[in-house]
Protein backbone atom coordinates (compact mmCIF):
# COMPACT_ATOMS: atom_id res chain seq x y z
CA UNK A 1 -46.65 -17.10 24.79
CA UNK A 2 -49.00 -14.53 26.55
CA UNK A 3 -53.05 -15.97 25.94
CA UNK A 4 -53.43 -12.57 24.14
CA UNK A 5 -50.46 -13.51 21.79
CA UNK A 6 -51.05 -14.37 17.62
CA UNK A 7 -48.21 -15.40 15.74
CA UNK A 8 -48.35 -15.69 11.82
CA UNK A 9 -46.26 -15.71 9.09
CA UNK A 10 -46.11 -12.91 6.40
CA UNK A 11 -44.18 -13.08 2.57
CA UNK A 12 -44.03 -9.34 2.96
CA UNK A 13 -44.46 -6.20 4.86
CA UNK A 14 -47.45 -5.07 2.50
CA UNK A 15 -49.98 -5.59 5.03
CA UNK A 16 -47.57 -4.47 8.21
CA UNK A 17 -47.44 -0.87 9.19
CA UNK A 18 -44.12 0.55 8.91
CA UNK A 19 -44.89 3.02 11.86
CA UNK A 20 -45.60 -0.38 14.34
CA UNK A 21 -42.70 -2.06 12.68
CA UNK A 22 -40.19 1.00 13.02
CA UNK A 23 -41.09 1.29 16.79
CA UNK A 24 -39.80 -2.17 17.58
CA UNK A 25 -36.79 -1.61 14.84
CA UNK A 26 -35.54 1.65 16.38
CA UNK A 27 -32.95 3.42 14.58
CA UNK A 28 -30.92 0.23 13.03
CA UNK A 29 -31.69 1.63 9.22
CA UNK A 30 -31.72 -2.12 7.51
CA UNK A 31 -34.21 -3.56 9.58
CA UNK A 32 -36.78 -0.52 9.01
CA UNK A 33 -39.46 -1.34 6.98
CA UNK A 34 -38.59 0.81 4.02
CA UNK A 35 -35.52 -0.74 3.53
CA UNK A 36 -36.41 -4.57 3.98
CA UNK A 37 -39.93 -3.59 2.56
CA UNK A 38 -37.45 -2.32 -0.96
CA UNK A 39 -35.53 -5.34 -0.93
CA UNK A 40 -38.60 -7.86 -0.93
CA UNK A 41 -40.91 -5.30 -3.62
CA UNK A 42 -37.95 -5.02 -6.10
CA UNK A 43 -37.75 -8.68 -6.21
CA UNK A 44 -34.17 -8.38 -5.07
CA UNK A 45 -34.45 -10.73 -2.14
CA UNK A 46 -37.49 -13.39 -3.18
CA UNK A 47 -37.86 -17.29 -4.05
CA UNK A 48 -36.15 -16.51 -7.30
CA UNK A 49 -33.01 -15.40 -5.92
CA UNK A 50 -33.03 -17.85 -3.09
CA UNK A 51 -34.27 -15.35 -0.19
CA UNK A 52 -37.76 -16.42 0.47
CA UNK A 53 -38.93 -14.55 3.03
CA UNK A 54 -40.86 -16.21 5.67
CA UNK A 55 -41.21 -13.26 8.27
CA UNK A 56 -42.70 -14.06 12.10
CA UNK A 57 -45.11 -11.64 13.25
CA UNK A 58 -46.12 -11.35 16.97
CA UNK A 59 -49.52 -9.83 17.58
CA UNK A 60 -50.51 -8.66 21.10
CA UNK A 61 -54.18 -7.42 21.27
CA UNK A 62 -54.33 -7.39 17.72
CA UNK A 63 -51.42 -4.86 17.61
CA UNK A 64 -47.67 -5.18 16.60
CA UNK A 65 -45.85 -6.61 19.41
CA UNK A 66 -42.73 -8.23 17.57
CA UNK A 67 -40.81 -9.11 14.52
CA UNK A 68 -37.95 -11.19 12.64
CA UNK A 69 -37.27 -11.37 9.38
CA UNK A 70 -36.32 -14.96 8.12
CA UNK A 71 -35.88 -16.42 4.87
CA UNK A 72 -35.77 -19.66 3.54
CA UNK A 73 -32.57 -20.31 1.66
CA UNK A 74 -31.36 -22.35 -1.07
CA UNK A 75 -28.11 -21.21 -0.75
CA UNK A 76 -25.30 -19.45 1.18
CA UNK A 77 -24.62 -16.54 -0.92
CA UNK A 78 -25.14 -13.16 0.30
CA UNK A 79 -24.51 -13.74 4.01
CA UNK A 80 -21.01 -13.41 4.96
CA UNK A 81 -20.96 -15.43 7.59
CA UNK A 82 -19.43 -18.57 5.57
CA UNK A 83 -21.05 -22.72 6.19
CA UNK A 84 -19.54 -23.25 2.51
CA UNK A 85 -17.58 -26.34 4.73
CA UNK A 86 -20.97 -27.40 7.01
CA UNK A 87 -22.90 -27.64 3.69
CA UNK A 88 -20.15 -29.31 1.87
CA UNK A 89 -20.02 -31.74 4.66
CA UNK A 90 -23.70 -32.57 4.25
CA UNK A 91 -23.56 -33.08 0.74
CA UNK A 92 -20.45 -35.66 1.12
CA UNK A 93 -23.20 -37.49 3.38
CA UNK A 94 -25.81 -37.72 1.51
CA UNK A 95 -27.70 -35.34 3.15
CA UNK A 96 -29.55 -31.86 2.34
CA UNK A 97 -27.79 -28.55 3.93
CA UNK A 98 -30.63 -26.79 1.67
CA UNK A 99 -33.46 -25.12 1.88
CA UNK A 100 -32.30 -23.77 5.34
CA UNK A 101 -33.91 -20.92 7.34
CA UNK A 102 -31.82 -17.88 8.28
CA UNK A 103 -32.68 -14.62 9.84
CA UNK A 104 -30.48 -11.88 8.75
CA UNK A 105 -30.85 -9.00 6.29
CA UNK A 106 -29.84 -10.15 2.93
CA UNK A 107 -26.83 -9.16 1.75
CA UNK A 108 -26.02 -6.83 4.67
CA UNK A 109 -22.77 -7.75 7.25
CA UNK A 110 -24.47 -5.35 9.78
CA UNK A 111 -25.16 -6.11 13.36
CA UNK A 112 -28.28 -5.13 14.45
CA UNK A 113 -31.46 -6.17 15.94
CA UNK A 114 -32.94 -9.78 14.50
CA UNK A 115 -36.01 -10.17 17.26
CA UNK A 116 -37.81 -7.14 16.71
CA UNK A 117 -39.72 -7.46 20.37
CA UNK A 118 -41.44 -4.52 22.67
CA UNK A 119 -40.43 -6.55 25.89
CA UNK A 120 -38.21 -9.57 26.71
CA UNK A 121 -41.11 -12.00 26.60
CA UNK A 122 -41.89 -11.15 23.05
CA UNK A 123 -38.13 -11.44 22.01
CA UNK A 124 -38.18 -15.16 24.03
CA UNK A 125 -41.57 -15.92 22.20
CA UNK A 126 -39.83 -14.93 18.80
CA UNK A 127 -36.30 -17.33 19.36
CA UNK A 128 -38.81 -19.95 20.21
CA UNK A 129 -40.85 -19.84 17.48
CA UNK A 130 -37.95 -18.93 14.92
CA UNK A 131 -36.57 -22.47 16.58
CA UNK A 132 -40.01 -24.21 16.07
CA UNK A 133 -39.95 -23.29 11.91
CA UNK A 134 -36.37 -24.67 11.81
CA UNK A 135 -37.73 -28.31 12.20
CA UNK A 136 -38.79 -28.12 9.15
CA UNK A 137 -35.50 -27.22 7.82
CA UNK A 138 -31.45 -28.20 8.39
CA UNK A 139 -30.64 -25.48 10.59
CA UNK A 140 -31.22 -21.90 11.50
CA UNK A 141 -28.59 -19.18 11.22
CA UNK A 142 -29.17 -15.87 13.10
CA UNK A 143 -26.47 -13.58 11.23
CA UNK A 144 -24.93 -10.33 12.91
CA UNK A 145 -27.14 -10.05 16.10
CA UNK A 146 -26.51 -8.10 19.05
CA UNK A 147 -24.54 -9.22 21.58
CA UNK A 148 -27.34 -9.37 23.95
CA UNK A 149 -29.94 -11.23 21.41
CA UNK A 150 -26.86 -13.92 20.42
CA UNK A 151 -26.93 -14.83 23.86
CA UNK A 152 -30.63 -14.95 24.46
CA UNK A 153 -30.50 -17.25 21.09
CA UNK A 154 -27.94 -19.54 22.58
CA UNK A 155 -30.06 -19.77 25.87
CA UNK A 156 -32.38 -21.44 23.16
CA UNK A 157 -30.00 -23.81 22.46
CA UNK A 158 -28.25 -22.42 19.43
CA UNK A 159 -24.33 -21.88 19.18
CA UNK A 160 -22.55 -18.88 18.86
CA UNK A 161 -20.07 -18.11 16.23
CA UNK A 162 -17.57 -15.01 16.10
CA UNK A 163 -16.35 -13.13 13.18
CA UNK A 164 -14.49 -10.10 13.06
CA UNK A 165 -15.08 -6.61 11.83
CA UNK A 166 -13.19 -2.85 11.82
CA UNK A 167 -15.07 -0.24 13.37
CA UNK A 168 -13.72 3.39 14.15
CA UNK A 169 -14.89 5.38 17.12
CA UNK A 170 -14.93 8.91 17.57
CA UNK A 171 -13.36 10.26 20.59
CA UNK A 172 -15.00 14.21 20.50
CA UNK A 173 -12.48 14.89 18.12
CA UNK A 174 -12.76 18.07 16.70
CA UNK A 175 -12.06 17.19 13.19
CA UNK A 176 -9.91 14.89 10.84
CA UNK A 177 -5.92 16.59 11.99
CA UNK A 178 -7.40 16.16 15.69
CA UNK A 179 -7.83 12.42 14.68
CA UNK A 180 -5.00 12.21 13.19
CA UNK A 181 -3.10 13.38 15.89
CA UNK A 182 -4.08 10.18 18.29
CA UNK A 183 -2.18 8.07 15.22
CA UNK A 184 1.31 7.22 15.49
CA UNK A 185 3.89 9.41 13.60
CA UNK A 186 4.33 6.64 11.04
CA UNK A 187 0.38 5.92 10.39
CA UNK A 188 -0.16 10.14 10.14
CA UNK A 189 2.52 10.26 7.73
CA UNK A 190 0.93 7.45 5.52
CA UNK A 191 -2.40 9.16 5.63
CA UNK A 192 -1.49 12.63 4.94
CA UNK A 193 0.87 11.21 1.51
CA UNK A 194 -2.53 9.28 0.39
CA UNK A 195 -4.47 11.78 0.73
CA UNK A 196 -2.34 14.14 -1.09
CA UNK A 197 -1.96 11.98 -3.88
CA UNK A 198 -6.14 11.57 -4.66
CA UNK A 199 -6.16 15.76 -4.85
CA UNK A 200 -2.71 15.45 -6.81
CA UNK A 201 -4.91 13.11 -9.39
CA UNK A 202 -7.08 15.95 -9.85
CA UNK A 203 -9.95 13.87 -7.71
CA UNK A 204 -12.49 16.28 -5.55
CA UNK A 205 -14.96 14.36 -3.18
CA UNK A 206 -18.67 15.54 -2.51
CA UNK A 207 -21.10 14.70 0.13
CA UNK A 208 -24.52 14.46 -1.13
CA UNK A 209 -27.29 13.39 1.52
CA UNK A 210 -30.48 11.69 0.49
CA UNK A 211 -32.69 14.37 -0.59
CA UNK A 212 -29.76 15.50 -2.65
CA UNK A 213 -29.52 12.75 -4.76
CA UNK A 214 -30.91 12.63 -7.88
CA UNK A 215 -31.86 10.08 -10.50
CA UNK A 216 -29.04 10.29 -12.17
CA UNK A 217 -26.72 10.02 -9.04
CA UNK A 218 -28.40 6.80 -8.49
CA UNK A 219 -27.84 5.84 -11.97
CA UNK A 220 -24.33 6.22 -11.85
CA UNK A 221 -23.71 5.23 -8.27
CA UNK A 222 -25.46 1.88 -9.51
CA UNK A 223 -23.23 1.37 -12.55
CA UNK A 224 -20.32 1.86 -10.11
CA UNK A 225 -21.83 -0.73 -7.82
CA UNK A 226 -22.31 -3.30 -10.45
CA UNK A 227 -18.66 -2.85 -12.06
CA UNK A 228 -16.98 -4.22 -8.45
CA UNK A 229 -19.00 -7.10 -8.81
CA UNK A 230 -18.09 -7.37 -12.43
CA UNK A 231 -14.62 -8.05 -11.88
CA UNK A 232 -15.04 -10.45 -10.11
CA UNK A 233 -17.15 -11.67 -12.79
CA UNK A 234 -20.32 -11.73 -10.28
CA UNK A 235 -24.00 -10.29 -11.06
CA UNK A 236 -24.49 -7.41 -8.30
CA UNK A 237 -27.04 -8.20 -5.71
CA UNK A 238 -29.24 -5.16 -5.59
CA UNK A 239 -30.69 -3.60 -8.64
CA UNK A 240 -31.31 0.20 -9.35
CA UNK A 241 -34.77 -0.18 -8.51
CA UNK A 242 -33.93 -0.97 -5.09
CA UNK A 243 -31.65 2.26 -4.79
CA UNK A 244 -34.24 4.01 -6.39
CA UNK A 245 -36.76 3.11 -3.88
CA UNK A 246 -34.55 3.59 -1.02
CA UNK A 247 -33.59 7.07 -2.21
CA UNK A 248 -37.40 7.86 -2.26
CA UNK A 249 -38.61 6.71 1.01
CA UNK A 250 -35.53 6.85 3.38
CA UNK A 251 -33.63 9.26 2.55
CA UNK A 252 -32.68 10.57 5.75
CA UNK A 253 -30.61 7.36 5.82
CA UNK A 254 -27.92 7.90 3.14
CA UNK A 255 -25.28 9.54 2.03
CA UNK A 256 -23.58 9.47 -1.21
CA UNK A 257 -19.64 10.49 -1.63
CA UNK A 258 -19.22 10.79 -5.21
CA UNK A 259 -15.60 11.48 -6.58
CA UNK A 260 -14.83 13.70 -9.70
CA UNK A 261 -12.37 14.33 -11.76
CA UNK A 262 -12.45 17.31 -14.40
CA UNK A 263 -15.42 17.66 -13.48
CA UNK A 264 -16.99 13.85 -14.35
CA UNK A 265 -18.18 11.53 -12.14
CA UNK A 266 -15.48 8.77 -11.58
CA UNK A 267 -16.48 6.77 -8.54
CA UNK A 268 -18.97 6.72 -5.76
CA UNK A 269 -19.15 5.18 -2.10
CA UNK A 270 -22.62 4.80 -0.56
CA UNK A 271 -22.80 4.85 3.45
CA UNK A 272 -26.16 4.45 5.53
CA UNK A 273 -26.62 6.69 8.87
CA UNK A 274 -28.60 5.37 11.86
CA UNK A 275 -28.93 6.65 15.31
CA UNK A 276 -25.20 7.44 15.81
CA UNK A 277 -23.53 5.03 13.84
CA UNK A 278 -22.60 5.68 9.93
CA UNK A 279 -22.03 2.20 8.02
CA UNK A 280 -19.67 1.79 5.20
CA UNK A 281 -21.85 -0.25 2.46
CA UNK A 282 -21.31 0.33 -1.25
CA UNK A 283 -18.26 0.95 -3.59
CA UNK A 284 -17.52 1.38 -7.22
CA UNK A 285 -15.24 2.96 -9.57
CA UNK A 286 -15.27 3.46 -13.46
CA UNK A 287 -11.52 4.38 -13.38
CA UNK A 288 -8.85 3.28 -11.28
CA UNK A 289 -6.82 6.35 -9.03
CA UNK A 290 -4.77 4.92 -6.95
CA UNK A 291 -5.53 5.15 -3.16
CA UNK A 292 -9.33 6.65 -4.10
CA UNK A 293 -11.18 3.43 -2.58
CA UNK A 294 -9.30 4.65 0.61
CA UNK A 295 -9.98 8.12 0.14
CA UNK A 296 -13.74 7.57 -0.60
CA UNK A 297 -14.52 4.72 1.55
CA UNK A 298 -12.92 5.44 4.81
CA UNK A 299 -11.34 8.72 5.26
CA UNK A 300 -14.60 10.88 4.29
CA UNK A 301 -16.45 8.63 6.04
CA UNK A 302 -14.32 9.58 9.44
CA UNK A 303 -14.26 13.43 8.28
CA UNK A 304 -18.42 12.98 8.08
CA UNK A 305 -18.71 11.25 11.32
CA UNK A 306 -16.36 14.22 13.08
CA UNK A 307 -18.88 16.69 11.51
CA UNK A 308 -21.78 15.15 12.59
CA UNK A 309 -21.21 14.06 16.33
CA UNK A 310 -21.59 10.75 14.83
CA UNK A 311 -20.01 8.04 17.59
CA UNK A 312 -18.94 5.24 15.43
CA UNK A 313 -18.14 4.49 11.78
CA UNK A 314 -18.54 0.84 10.69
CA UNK A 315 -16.29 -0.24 8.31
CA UNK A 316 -17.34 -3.62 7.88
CA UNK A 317 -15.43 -7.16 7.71
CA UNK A 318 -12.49 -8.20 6.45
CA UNK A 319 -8.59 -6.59 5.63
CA UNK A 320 -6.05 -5.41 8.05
CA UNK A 321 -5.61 -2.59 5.53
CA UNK A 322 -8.97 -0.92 7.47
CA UNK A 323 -6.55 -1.40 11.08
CA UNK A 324 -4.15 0.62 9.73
CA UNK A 325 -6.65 3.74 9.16
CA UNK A 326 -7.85 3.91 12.23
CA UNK A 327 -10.70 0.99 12.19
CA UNK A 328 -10.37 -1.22 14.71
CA UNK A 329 -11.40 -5.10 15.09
CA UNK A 330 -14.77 -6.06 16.68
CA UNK A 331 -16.14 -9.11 17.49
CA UNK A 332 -19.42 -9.59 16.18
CA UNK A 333 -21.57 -12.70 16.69
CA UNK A 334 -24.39 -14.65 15.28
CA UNK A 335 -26.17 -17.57 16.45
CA UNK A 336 -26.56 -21.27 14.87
CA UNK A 337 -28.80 -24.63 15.22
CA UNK A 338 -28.47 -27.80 13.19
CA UNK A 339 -31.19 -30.44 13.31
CA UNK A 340 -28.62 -33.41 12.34
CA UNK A 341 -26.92 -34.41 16.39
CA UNK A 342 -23.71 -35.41 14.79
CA UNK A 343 -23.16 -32.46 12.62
CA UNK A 344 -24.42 -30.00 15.36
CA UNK A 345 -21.93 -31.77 17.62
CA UNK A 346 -18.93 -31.18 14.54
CA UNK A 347 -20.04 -28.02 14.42
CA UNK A 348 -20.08 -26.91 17.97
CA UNK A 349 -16.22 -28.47 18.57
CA UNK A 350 -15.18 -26.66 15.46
CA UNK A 351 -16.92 -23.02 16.71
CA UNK A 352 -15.26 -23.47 20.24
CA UNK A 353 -11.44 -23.98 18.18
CA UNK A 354 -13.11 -21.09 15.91
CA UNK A 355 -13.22 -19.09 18.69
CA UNK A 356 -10.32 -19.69 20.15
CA UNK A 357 -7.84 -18.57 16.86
CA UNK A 358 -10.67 -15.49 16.31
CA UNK A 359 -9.37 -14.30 20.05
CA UNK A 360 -5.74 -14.64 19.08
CA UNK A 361 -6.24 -13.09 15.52
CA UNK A 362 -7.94 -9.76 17.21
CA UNK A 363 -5.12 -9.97 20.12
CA UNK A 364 -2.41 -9.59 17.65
CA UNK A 365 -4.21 -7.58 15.34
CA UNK A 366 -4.63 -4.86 18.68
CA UNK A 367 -0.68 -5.22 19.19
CA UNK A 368 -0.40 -3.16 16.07
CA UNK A 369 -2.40 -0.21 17.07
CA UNK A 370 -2.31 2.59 14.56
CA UNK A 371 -3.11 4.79 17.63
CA UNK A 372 -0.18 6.08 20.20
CA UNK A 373 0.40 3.93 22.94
């Protein structure tokens, strides 16, 4: 660390200026500060829900000069990158998996940037220090990071673990039929019949960006949120207030496709828009149309991203069913230390046969291309 280098630890962004902390974010919309700065001031991620944030702050010259948000967690929900097993394994040893310290973005399977740094030195100063804190804990978890920063993390010493997500790309096409024309016969046919059958249900889709949305888009949008997790008998995550906040202060960030039928509100999808990348993140319905989660999820997400110029559309993890539609699988990585020798040993055999089946799963998932070959 540089002699003119502070580093301190902050339980919130109240005191941080989001224009110093958006210059070392850069156009990744969940680590921005209005969007981590909503999660931690609605209370959604805080001590109570097991996210206690315990964010590093690198001051240069008494200015921002890097950033990572960690937590300290007291359990493994809300990270989707699963160590149900490691803890499990702790547990059956007498030993305690919790609190652990993780830097991610709670509740967000997004890859973007975890050290927030102006220069390589700051990003090194930031794994080191992130490293240091971890004594104190089990381990340290660094969930969804760029390629580049997972392997600056595992010249620290930490191991890397892959998981897989879908992710479209847009090749300049001119619009959805151009798209669709890349697709085998078989996988435009499919499209075109599901798509037919949403309008045949009377549904009509609607693009409403940020500004657009009002209070009682949220409202609903949120009720549709929390009924996805209610079937599977879960409490949602994020509370209205935090969609209400986000809607307020970064608004060129969203956009809401809300589906209608008679002219009612039946369902909503919410995607976020950074740089030029639109992420798929929220989904609810309060009645069930066959083939609308499709409809709304993925397919006006594409038709979006061809209006915009938009380069990529991230789908997120999990289901073949995204392959099929024209999202297809990308590694993504994150980066992991365990205090305990043994279990970091355990762990880092099991990663290297991890990786190993997670190469052969996205090999055979590319053999079934929905594209022409």
């Amino acid at each position: 660390m540089a002699t003119n280098d502070s580093l301190r630890v902050a339980e919130s962004l109240a005191g941080v200026p989001a224009a110093d902390w958006n210059a070392l974010a850069g156009a990744n919309p969940f680590v921005r500060h209005a969007f981590l700065d909503a999660l931690l001031d609605t209370g959604c991620a805080s001590a109570r829900t097991g996210w206690q944030p315990q964010f590093l702050l690198l001051e240069r010259a008494g200015r921002l000069a890097g950033a990572m948000p960690l937590f300290v967690k007291t359990h493994s929900r809300g990270e989707y990158v699963f160590d149900w097993a490691w803890a499990d394994a702790y547990e059956r040893h007498g030993l305690a998996y919790y609190p652990k310290l993780i830097g991610a973005v709670p509740f967000t399977p997004v890859r973007g940037p975890r050290l927030l740094a102006a220069d390589e030195s700051a990003c090194e100063t930031l794994a080191r220090a992130a490293l240091a804190a971890a004594r104190e804990f089990s381990s340290l978890h660094v969930l969804f990071a760029p390629d580049a920063q997972a392997r600056a993390l595992e010249a620290q010493g930490m191991m890397l673990r892959r998981t897989v997500q879908f992710h479209w790309q847009n090749a300049g096409y001119a619009d959805f039929e151009a798209f669709l024309a890349r697709m085998s016969h078989q996988r435009r046919k499919n499209i075109r019949q599901e798509r037919r059958r949403v309008r045949a249900a009377g549904v009509h889709l609607r693009w409403l960006r940020g500004a657009e949305v009002e209070e009682r888009d949220w409202q609903f949008f949120h009720r549709c949120y929390a009924s996805t997790y209610a079937a599977h008998g879960q409490r949602p995550y994020l509370s209205l207030e935090f969609f209400l906040r986000i809607g307020a202060t970064m608004p060129e960030h969203l956009l809401l496709v809300v589906a209608e039928r008679g002219g009612a509100p039946i369902a909503a999808a919410l995607d976020m828009i950074g740089g030029d990348t639109l992420y798929g993140r929220y989904w609810g319905a309060l009645e069930h149309v066959p083939l609308l989660h499709f409809e709304a999820c993925y397919y006006q997400a594409i038709e979006y991203a061809i209006a915009q110029g938009l380069a990529r559309f991230e789908g997120g993890a999990q289901g073949e069913h995204k392959l099929f539609r024209g999202l297809l699988p990308v590694e993504t990585l994150s980066a992991h230390w365990l205090a305990h020798p043994r279990f970091a040993q355990a762990v880092e055999d099991y990663l290297t046969r991890e990786a190993q089946g997670i190469a052969r799963y996205v090999n055979e998932l590319n053999e079934h291309t929905p594209f022409k070959v």
